[in-house]
Protein backbone atom coordinates (compact mmCIF):
# COMPACT_ATOMS: atom_id res chain seq x y z
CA UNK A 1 0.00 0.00 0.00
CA UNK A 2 2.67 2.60 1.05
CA UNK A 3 4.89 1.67 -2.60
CA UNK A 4 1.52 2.12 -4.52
CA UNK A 5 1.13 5.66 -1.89
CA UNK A 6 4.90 6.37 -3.09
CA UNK A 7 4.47 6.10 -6.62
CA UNK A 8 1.19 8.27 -6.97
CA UNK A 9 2.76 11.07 -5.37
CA UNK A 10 5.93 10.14 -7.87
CA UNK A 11 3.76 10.63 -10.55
CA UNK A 12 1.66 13.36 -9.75
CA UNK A 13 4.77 15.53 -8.78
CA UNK A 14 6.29 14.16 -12.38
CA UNK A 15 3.58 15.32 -14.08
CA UNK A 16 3.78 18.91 -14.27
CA UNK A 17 7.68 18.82 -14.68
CA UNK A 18 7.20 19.07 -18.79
CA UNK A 19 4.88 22.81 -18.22
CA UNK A 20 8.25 24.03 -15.83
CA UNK A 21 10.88 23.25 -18.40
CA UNK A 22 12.32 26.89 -19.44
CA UNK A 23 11.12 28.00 -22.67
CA UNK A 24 13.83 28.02 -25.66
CA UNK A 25 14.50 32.03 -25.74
CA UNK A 26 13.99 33.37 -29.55
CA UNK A 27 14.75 37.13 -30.96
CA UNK A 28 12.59 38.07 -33.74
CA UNK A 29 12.95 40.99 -35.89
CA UNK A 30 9.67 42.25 -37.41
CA UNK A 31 8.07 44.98 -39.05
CA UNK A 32 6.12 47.16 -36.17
CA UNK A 33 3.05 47.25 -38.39
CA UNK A 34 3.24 43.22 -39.82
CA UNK A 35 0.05 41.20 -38.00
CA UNK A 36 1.08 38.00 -38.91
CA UNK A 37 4.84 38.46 -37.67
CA UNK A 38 2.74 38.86 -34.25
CA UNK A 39 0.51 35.49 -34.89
CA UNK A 40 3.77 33.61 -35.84
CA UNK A 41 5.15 34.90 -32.30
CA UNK A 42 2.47 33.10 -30.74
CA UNK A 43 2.90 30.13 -32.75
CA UNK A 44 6.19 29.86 -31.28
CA UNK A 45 5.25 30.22 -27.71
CA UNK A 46 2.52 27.72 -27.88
CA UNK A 47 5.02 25.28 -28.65
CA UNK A 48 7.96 25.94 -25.92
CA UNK A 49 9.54 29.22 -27.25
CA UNK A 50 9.59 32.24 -25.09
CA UNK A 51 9.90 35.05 -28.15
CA UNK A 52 11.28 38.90 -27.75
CA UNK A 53 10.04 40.72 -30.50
CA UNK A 54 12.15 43.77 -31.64
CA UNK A 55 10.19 46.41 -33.91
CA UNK A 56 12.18 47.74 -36.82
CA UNK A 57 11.42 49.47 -39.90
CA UNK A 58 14.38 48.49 -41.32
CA UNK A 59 14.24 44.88 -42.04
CA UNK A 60 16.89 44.90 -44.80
CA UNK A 61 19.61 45.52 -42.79
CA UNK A 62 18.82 42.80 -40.30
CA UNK A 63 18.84 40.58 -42.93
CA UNK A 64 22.02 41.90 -43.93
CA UNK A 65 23.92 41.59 -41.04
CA UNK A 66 22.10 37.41 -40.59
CA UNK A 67 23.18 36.57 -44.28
CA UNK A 68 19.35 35.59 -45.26
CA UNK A 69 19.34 35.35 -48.97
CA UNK A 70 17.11 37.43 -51.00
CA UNK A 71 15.32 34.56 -52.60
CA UNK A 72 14.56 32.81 -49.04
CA UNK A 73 13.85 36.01 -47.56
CA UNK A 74 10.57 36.30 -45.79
CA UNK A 75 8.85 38.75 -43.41
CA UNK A 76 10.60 38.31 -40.35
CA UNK A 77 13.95 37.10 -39.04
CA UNK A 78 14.33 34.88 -35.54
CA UNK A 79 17.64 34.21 -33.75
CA UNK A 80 17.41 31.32 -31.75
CA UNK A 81 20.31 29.32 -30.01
CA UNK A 82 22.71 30.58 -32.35
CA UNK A 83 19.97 29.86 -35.59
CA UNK A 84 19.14 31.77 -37.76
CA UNK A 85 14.91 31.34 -38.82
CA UNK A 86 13.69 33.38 -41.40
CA UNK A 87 10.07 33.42 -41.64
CA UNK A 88 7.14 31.80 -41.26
CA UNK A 89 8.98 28.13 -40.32
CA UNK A 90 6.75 25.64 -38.51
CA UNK A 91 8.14 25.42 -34.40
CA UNK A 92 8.20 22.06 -34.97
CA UNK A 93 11.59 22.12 -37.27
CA UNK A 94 12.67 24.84 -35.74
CA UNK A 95 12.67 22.18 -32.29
CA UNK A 96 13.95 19.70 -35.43
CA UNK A 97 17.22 22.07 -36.21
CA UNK A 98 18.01 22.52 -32.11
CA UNK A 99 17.80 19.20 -31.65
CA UNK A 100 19.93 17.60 -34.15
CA UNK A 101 22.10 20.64 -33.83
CA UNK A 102 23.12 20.71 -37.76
CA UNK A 103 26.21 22.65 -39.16
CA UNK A 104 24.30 25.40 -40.92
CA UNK A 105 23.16 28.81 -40.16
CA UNK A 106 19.76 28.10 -40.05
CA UNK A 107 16.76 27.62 -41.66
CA UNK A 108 14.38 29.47 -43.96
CA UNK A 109 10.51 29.46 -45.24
CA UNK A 110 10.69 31.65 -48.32
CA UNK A 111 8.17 34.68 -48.79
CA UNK A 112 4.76 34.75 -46.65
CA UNK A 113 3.08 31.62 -47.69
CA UNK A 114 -0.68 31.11 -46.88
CA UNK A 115 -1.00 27.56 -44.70
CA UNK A 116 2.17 28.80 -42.98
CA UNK A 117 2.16 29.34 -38.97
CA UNK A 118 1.06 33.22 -38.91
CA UNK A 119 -0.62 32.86 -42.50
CA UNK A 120 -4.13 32.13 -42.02
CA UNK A 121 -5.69 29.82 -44.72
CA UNK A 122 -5.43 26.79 -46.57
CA UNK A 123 -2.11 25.57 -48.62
CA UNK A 124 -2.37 25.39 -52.59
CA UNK A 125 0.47 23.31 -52.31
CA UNK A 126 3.28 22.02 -50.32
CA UNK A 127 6.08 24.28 -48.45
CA UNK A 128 9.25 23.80 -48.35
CA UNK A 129 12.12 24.85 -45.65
CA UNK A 130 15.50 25.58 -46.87
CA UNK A 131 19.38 25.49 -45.03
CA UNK A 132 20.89 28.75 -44.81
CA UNK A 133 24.35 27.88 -45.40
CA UNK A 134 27.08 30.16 -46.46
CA UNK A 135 29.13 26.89 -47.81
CA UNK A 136 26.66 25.27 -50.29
CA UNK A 137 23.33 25.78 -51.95
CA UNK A 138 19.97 25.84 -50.21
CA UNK A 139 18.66 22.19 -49.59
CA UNK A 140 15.02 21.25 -48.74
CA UNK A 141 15.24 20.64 -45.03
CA UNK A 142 11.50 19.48 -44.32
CA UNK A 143 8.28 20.33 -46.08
CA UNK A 144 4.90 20.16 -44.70
């Protein structure tokens, strides 16, 4: 009775341990006046990201100084654990690139696709993430 006691308590303590881990910290550059910037900051933070967002009207130069590409440019640009994440890229391979802690800059969802997290509506078609990598060409690095 007391190891069944034991092992309640175990688990009920366990439990909320996964809602205290700390959130993965994320800077995100955005336009002051872009909405869905905003709705992709929330996207983050529902899924274990605690997001800063810094208000510029000059996005160019941020994406400058990060080395984004202009053809995988997008709206806004994220730093996260040394990452680069431009755009609208689902958290879940933004959690993908952290965890198998890849040797490229980071990743990229080109323009503002609709279906994307922040981009209300309904694909026309699949999406595709790219590697931001100063050494080779972009490579698909999910799609969804």
């Amino acid at each position: 009775m007391q190891r069944r006691k034991f092992l309640l308590t175990a688990l009920a303590l366990a439990a909320p341990l996964p809602a205290m881990a700390a959130a993965i910290p994320v800077k995100l550059y955005k336009n002051p006046n872009c909405y869905c910037c905003d709705l992709y900051a929330k996207h983050l933070e529902e899924n274990g990201f605690k997001v800063e967002l810094i208000n510029t009207t000059d996005m160019a130069s941020i994406k400058q100084r990060y080395n984004v590409p202009e053809k995988l440019e997008g709206c806004h640009t994220a730093l996260v654990e040394g990452y680069v994440v431009e755009a609208l890229v689902p958290a879940q391979f933004v959690q993908r690139m952290l965890k198998e802690h890849r040797a490229i800059r980071g990743i990229a969802l080109p323009g503002m696709p609709v279906g994307a997290p922040g981009m209300p509506g309904a694909k026309s078609r699949p999406l595709n993430v790219y590697t931001l990598d100063s050494s080779s060409p972009p490579q698909v690095f999910a799609s969804f």
